[in-house]
Protein backbone atom coordinates (compact mmCIF):
# COMPACT_ATOMS: atom_id res chain seq x y z
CA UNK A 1 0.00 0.00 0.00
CA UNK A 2 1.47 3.53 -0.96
CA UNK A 3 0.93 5.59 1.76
CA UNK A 4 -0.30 9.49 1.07
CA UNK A 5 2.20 12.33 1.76
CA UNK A 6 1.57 15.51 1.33
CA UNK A 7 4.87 17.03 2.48
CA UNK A 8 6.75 14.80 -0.10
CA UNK A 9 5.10 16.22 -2.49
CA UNK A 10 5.48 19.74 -1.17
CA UNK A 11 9.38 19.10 -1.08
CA UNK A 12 9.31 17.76 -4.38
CA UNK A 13 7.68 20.63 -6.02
CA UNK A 14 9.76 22.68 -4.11
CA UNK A 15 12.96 21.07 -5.37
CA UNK A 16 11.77 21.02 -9.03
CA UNK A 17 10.91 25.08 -8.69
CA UNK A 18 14.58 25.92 -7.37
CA UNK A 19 15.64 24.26 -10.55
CA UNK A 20 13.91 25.76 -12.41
CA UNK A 21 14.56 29.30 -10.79
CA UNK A 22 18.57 28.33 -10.87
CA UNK A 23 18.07 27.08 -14.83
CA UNK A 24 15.85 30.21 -15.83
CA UNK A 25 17.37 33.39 -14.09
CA UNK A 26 20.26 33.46 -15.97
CA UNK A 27 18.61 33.47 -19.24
CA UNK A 28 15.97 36.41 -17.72
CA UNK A 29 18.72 38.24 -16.98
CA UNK A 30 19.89 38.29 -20.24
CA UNK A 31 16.61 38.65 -22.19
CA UNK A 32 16.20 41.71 -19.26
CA UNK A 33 19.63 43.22 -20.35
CA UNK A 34 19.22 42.88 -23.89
CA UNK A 35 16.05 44.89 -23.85
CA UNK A 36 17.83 48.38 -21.57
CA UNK A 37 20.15 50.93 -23.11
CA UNK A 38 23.96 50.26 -22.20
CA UNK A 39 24.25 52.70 -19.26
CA UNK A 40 21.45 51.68 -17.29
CA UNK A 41 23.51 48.13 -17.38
CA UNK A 42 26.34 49.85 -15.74
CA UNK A 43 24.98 51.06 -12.53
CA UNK A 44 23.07 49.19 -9.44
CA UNK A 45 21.03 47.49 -8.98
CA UNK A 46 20.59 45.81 -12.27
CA UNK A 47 17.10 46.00 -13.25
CA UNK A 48 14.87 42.60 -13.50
CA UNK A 49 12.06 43.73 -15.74
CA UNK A 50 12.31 44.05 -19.87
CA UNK A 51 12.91 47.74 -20.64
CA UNK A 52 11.61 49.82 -23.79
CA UNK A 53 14.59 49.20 -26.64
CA UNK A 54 13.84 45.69 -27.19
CA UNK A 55 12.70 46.33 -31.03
CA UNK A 56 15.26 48.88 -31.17
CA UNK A 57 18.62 46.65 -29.84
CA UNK A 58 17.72 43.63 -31.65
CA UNK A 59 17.04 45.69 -35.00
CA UNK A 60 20.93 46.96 -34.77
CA UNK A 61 22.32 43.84 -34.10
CA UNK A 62 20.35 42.08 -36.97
CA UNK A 63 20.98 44.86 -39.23
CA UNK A 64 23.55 47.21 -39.24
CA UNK A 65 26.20 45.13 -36.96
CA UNK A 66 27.54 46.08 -34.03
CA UNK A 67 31.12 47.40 -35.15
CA UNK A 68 32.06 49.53 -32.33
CA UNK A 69 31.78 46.66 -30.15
CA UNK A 70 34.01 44.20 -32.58
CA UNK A 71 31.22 42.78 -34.17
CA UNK A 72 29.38 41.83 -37.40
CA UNK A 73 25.82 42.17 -38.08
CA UNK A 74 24.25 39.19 -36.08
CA UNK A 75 21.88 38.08 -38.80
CA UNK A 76 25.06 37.22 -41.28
CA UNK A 77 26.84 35.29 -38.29
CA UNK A 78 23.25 33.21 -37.72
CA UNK A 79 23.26 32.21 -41.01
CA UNK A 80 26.74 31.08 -41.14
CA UNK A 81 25.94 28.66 -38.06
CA UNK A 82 23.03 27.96 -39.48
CA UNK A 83 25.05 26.26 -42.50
CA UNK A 84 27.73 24.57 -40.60
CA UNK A 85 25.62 23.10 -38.04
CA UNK A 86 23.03 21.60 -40.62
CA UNK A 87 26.43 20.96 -42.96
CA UNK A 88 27.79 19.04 -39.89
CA UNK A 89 24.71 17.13 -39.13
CA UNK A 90 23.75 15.81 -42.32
CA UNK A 91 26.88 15.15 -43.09
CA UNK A 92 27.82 12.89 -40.08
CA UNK A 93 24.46 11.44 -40.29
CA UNK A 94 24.81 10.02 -43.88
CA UNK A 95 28.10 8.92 -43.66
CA UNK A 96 27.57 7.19 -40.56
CA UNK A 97 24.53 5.32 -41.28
CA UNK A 98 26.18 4.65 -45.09
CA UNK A 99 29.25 3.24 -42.72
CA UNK A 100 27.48 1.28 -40.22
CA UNK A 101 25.18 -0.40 -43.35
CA UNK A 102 28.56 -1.86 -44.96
CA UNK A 103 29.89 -3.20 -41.40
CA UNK A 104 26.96 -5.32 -40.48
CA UNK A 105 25.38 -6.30 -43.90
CA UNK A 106 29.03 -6.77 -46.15
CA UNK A 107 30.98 -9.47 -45.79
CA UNK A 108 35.01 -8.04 -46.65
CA UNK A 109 38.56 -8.43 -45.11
CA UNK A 110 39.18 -6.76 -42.14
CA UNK A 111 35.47 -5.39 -41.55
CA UNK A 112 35.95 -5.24 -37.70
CA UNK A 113 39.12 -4.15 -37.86
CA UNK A 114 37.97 -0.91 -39.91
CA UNK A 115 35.15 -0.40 -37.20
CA UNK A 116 37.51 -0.82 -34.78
CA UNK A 117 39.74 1.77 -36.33
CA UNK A 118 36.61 4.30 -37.22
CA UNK A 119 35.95 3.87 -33.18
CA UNK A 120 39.40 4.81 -31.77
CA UNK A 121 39.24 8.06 -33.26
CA UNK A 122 37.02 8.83 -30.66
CA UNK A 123 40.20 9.45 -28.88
CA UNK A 124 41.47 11.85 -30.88
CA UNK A 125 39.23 15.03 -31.09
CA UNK A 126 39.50 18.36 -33.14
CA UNK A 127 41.26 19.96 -30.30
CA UNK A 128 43.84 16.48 -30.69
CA UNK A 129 44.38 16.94 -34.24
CA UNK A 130 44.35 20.77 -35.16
CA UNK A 131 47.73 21.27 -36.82
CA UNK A 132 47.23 18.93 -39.73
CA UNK A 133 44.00 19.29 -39.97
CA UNK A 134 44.37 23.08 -40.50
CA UNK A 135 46.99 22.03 -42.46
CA UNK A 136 45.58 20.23 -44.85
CA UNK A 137 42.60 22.66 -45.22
CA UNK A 138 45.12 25.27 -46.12
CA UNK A 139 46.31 22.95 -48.70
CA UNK A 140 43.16 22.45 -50.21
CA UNK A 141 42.28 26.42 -50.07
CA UNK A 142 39.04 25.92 -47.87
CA UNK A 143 39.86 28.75 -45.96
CA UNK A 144 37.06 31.35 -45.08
CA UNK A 145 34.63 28.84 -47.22
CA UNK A 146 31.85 26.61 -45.77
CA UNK A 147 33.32 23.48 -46.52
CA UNK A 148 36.27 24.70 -44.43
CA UNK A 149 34.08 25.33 -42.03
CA UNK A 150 31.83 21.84 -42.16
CA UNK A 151 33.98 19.17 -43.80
CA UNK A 152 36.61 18.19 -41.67
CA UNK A 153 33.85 17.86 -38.36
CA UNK A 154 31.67 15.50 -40.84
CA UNK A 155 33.10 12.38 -39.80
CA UNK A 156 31.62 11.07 -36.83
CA UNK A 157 32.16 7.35 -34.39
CA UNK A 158 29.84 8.29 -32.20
CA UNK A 159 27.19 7.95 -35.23
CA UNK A 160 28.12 4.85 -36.67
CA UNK A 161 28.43 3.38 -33.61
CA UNK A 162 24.79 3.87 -32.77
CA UNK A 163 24.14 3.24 -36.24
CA UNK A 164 25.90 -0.26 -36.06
CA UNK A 165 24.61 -1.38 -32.90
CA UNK A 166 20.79 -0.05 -34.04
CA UNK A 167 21.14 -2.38 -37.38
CA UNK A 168 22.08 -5.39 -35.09
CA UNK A 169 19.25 -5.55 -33.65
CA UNK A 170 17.00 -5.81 -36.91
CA UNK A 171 16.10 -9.41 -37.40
CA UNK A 172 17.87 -11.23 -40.27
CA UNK A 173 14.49 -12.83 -40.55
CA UNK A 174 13.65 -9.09 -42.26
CA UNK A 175 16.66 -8.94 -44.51
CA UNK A 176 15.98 -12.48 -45.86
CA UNK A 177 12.54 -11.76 -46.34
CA UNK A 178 13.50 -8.68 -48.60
CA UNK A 179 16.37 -10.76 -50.31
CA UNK A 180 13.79 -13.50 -51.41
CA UNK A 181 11.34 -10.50 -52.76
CA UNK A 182 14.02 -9.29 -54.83
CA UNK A 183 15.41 -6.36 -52.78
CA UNK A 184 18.84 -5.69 -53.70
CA UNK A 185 21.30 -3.87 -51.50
CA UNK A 186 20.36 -0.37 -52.09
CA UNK A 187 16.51 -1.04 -52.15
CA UNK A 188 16.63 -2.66 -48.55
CA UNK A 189 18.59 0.29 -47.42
CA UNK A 190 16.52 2.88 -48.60
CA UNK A 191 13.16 0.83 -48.29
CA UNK A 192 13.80 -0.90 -44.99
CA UNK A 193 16.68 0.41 -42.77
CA UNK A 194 15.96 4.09 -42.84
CA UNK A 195 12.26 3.90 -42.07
CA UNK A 196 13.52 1.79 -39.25
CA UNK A 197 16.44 4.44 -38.24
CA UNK A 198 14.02 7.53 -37.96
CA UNK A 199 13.92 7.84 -34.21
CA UNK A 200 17.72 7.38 -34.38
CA UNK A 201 18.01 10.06 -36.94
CA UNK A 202 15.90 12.38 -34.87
CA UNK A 203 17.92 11.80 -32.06
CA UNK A 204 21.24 12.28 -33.07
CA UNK A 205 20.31 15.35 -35.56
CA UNK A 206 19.30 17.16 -32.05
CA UNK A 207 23.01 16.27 -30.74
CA UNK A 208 24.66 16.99 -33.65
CA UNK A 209 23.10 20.31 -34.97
CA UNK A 210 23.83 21.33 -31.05
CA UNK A 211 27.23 20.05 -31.37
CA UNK A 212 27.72 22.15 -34.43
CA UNK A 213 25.80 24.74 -33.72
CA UNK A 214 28.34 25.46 -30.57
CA UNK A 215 31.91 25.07 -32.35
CA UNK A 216 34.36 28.18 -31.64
CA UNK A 217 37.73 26.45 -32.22
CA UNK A 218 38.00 25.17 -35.09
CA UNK A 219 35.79 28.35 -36.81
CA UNK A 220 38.16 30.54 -34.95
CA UNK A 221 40.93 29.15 -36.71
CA UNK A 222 39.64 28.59 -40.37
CA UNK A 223 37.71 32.08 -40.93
CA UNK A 224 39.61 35.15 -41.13
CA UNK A 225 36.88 37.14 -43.14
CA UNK A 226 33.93 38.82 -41.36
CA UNK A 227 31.74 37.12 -43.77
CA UNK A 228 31.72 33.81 -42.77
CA UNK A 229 32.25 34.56 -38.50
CA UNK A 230 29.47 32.06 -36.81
CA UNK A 231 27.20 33.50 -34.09
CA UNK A 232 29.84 31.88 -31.17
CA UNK A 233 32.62 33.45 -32.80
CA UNK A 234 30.65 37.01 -32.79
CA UNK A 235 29.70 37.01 -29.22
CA UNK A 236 33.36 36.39 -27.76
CA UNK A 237 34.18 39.24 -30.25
CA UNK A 238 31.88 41.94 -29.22
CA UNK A 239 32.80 40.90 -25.52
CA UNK A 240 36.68 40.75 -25.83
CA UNK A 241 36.67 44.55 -27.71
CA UNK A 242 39.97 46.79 -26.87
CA UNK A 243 40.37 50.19 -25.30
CA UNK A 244 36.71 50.27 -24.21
CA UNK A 245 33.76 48.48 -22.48
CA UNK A 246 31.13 45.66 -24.17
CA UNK A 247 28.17 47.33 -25.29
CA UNK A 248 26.49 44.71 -22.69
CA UNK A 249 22.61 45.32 -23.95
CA UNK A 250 23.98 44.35 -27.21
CA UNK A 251 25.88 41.31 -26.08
CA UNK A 252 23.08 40.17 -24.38
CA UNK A 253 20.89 40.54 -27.21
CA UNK A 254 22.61 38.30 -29.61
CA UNK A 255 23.32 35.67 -26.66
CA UNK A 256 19.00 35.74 -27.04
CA UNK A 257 19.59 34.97 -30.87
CA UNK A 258 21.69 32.61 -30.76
CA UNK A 259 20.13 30.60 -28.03
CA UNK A 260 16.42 30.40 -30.33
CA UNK A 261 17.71 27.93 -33.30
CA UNK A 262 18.87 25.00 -30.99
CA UNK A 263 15.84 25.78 -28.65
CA UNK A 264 13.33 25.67 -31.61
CA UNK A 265 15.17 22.20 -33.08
CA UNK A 266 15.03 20.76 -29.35
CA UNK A 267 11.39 22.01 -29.06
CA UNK A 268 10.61 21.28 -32.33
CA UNK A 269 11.71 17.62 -31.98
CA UNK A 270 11.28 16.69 -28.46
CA UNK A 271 9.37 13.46 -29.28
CA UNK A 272 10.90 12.36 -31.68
CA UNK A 273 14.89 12.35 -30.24
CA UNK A 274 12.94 10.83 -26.68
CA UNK A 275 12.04 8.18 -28.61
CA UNK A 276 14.95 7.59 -30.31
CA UNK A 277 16.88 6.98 -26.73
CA UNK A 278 14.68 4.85 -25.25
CA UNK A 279 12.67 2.90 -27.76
CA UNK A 280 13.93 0.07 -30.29
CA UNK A 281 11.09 0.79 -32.75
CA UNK A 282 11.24 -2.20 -35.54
């Protein structure tokens, strides 16, 4: 019998609304600052409630830039992140699912040994191999270009493992099935397995586009034209200016953009990327 109490539940709610407090502030703050001209920022206390240059703040830093404070206009920067992260996530997604297919359904010499191989470079990271990577984007004169920017974060272990281990569990009864009907390779991939790897899909596109979506390194080193700076890149920039202070209302204003695309694709695909961590769907 499950006894009745009330105070548990009072503590729990309690609990779960200084989370939420803790996880929330921080973000009013900002959405509070980006919404006050830049002196009122500067003096105490700081105020908690939105302030009257919201449409006029987040106009300049879509627009016209914020130059004086090291910046470029916010809306070019989006887009650029916009490109990599969806260049990154596709990207890892199809090679990785293309890579996992060959492992488990190919018979060839050395197939574990290549998986095997594809998994230890989990141990070596961008951060690991900069140099030559940089070096051999130089080489192939991707500088300041998108595929600079995209290509050499594409490949991914983390993917194909999932991938691999997802495709294990299909029954062979289902491949055999689709053999005797006629189904050649590429039909029961593109019939069969990526019906079945939707969830999975969903799933990892939320943790990659994220992943993506939040890279400063390696744009940092790759980009040296304003053109193609991602939002990250622009936000340490108009913080770290010279010889004067951060316009903070502005700061905090594009901290608001940037936080909306991987809120909306989180949002956007909550069921979906649940599902494809917790259910086997066949």
């Amino acid at each position: 019998m499950i006894e009745n109490r009330p105070w548990l539940a009072v503590l729990s709610h309690l609990v779960l609304l200084v989370g939420v407090a803790v996880i929330v502030l921080p973000i009013w703050i900002t959405f509070v600052a980006s919404t006050h001209p830049g002196e009122v920022l500067m003096q105490a206390p700081i105020p908690m409630w939105p302030g009257d240059k919201f449409l006029e703040n987040y106009a300049l830093v879509l627009g016209a830039g914020v130059e004086d404070a090291g910046g470029v206009p916010v809306g070019v920067m989006l887009l650029n992140s916009l490109i990599m992260a969806l260049s990154i996530t596709f990207g890892k997604i199809a090679i990785s699912i293309i890579a996992a297919y060959a492992i488990v359904y190919f018979e060839f010499p050395f197939r574990m040994f290549c998986f095997w191989i594809i998994f230890i470079t989990l141990m070596l990271p961008v951060e690991v191999r900069i140099l030559p990577t940089f070096a051999v984007v130089a080489n192939l004169e991707m500088l300041n270009t998108y595929a600079g920017l995209s290509v050499p974060l594409i490949a991914s272990a983390t993917a194909t493992f999932l991938f691999r281990q997802f495709f294990l569990t299909v029954p062979e009864e289902l491949c055999e099935a689709a053999r005797i009907d006629g189904a050649g390779p590429f039909k029961f991939f593109i019939d069969i397995l990526l019906p079945l790897s939707r969830t999975n899909m969903a799933a990892l596109f939320v943790i990659l586009f994220i992943y993506g979506w939040n890279q400063y390194l390696w744009p940092l080193l790759v980009t040296t034209d304003e053109s193609y700076y991602t939002i990250v890149m622009g936000i340490q920039r108009m913080v770290n200016v010279s010889e004067q202070l951060p316009v903070w209302n502005l700061v905090m204003a594009t901290t608001i953009l940037a936080m909306l695309p991987p809120v909306i694709v989180v949002v956007g695909m909550q069921k979906l990327f649940v599902k494809g961590l917790v259910e086997v769907e066949k």
